[in-house]
Protein backbone atom coordinates (compact mmCIF):
# COMPACT_ATOMS: atom_id res chain seq x y z
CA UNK A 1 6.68 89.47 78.46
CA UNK A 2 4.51 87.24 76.59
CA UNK A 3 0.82 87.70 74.70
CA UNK A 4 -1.76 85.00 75.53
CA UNK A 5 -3.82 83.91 73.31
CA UNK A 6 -6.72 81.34 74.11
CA UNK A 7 -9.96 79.91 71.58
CA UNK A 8 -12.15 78.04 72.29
CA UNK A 9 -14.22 76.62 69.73
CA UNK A 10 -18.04 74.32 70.08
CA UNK A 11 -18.73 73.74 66.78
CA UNK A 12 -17.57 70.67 65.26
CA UNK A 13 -18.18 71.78 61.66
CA UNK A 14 -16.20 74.17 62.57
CA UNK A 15 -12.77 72.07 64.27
CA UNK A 16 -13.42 69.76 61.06
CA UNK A 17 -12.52 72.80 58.96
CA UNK A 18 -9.74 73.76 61.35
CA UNK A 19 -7.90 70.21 60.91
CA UNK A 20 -8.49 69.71 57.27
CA UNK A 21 -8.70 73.13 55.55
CA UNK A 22 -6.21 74.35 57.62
CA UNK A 23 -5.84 77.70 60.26
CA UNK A 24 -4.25 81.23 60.28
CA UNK A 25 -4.17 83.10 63.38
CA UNK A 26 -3.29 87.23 62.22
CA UNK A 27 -1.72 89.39 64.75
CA UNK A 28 -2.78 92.94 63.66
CA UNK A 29 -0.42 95.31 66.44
CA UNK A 30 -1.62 98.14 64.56
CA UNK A 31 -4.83 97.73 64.17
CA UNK A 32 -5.45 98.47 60.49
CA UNK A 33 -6.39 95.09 58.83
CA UNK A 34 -3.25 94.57 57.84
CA UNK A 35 -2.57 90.73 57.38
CA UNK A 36 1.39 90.25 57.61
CA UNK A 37 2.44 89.06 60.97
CA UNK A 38 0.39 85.29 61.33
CA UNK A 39 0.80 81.96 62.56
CA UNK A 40 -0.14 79.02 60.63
CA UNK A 41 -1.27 75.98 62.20
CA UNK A 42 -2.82 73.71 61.62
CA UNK A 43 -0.73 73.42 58.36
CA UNK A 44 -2.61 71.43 55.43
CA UNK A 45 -0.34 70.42 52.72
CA UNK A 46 -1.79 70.74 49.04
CA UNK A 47 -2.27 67.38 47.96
CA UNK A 48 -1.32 65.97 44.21
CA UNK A 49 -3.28 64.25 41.76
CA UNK A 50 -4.14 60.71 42.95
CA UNK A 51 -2.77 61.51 46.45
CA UNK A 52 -4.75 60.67 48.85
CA UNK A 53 -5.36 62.90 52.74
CA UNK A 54 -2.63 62.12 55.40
CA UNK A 55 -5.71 62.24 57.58
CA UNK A 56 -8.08 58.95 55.45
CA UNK A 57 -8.59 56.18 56.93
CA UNK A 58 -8.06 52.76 56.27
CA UNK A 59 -10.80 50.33 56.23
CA UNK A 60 -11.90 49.18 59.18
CA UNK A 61 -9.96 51.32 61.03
CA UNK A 62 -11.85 53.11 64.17
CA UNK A 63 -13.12 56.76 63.10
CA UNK A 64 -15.13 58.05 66.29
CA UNK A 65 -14.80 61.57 67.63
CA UNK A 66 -11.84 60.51 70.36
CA UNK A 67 -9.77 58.50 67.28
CA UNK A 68 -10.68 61.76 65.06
CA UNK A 69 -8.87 63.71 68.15
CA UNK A 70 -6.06 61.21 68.90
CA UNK A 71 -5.61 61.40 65.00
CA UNK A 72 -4.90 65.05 64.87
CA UNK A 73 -2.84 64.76 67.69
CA UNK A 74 -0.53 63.11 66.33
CA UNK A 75 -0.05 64.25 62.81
CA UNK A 76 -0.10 68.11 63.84
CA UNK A 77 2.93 69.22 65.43
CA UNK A 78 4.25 72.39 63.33
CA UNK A 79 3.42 75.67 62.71
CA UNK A 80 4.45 78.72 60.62
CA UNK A 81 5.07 81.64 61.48
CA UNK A 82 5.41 84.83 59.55
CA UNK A 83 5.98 88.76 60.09
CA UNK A 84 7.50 88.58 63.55
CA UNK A 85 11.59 89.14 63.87
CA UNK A 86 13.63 87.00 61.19
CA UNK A 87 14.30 84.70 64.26
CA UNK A 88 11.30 83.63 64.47
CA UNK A 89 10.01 83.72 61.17
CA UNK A 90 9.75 79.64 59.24
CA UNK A 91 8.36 76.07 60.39
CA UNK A 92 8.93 75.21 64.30
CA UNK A 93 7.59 72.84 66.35
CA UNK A 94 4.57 73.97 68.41
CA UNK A 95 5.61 72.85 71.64
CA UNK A 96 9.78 73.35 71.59
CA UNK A 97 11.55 76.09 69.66
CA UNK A 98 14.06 78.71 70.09
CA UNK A 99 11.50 81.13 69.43
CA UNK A 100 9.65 80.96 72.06
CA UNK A 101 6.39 80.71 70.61
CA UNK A 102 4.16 77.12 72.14
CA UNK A 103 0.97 75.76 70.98
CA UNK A 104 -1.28 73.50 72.60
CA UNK A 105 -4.64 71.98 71.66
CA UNK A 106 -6.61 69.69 73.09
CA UNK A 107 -10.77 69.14 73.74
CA UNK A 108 -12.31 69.40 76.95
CA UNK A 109 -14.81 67.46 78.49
CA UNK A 110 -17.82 69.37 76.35
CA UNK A 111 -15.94 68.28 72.90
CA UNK A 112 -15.12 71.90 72.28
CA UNK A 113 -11.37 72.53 70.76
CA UNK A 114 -9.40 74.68 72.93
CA UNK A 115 -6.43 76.35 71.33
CA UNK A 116 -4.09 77.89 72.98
CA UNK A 117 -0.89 80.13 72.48
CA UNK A 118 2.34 81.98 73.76
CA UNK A 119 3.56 85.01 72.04
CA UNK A 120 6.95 86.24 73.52
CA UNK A 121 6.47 90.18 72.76
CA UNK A 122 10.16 90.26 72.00
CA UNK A 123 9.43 88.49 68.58
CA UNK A 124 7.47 91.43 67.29
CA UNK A 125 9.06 94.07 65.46
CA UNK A 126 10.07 97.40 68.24
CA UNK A 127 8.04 99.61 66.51
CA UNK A 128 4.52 96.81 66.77
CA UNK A 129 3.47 98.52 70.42
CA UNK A 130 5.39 101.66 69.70
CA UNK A 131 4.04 104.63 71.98
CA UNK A 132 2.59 101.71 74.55
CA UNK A 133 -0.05 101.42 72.12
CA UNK A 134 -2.52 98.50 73.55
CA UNK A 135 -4.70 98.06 70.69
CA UNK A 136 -4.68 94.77 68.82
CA UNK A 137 -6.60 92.97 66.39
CA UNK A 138 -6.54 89.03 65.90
CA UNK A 139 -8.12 87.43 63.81
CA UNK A 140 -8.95 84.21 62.76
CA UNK A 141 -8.53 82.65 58.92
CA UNK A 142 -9.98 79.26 58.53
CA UNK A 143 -9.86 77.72 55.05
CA UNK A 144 -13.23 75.99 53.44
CA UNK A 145 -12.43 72.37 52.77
CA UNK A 146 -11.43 71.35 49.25
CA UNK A 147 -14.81 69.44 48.18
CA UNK A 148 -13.12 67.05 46.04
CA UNK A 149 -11.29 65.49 49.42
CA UNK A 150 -14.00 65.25 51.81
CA UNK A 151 -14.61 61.73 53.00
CA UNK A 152 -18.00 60.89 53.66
CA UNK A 153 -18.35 58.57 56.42
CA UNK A 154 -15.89 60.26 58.82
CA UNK A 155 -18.02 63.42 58.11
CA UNK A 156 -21.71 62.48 58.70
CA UNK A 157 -20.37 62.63 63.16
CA UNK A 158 -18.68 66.73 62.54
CA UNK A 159 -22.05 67.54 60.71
CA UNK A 160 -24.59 70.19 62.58
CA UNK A 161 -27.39 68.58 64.08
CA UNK A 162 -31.23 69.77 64.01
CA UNK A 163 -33.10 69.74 67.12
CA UNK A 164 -34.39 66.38 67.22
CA UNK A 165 -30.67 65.08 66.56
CA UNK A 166 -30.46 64.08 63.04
CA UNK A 167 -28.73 65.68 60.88
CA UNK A 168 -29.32 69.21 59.18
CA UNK A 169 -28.76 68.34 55.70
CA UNK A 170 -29.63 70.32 52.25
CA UNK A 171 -33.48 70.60 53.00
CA UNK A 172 -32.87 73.79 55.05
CA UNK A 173 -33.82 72.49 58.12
CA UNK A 174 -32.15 74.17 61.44
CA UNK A 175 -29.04 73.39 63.17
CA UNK A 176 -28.20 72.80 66.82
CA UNK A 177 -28.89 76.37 68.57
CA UNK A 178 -31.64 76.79 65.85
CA UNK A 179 -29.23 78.98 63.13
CA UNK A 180 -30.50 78.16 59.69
CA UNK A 181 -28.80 76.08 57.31
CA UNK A 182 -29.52 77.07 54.04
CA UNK A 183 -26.83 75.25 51.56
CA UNK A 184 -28.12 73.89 48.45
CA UNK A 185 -25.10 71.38 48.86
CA UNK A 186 -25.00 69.56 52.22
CA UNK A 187 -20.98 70.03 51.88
CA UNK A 188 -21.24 73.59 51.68
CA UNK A 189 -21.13 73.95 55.01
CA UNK A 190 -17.80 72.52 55.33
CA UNK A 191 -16.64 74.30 51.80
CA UNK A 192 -17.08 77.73 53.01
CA UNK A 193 -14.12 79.65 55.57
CA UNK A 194 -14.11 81.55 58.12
CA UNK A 195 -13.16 84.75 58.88
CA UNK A 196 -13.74 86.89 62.14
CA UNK A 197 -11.86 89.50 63.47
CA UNK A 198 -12.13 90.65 67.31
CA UNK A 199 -10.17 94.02 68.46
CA UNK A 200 -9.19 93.99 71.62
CA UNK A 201 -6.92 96.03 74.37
CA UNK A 202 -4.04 94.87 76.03
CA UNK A 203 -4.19 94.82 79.87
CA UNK A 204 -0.34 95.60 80.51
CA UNK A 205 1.50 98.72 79.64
């Protein structure tokens, strides 16, 4: 009856892009790149000139990892959805909505953001598994951060870390797992998005 979906993601670069550039999960049922059915979340409003993030601080205030968590907690409880049955199509609250469709986050006892979700199949379109067709692609959408809003010093704790556990900055030097980092800009690492794609088969009929 319902499509689990669950991510779990190390990186913190990574979550810090998640939270403040913003997430698209794509549901491909047909398997053919196409982009249309999606849910949004989290949602990152555009700001406007002078405006500043929902998600600064104020001085003084606490910014370690667990406020940074508690923080986005908080201030992230919708998501949009898109392509599925008119129903369920708009902005809903993750946890409660007549759709049917529930998000949860959270971060385990490694740090690593687990995301997870519940996709009645009812609020596809008939014709998404047509034939009992089990092949689906999801894929994953997450937006660069705009460099004119990143705040430094709740930054320098999500950057990636060399092996002697400073931090990898523009000289090139290697990040945790010993990947490269090659960015001319030291915020180029939080700039850039993220796409990935992973095809899969569904285990029911």
């Amino acid at each position: 009856e319902n499509l689990y979906i669950a991510v779990r993601i190390f990186d913190k670069t990574t979550q810090a892009k998640v939270f403040f550039g913003g997430m698209k999960m794509v549901l491909d049922t047909a398997a053919k790149k196409q982009e249309n059915t999606f849910i949004e979340f989290p949602i990152v409003a555009k700001l406007k000139p002078g405006e500043k993030p929902r998600w600064d601080f104020k001085s003084g205030e606490r910014t370690g990892i667990k406020d940074l968590h508690l923080k986005a907690k908080e201030e992230n409880k919708e998501m949009n959805l898109s392509g599925f049955y008119p129903f369920a199509n708009g902005k809903y609250n993750i946890h409660e909505n007549a759709t049917g469709v529930k998000l949860g986050f959270d971060w385990d006892e490694d740090d690593a953001l687990i995301y997870e979700a519940i996709i009645p199949l009812n609020t596809f379109y008939a014709s998404a598994f047509k034939n009992k067709k089990k092949e689906l692609t999801i894929g994953l959408r997450i937006n660069g951060i705009d460099k004119n809003l990143l705040p430094e010093k709740q930054f320098t704790m999500l950057r990636p870390t060399n092996r002697r556990g400073g931090n990898a900055g523009s000289y090139g030097g290697r990040v945790q797992g010993g990947m490269p980092n090659p960015a001319a800009d030291e915020n180029d690492i939080f700039t850039e998005p993220i796409k990935y794609n992973l095809k899969l088969v569904l285990a029911t009929q």
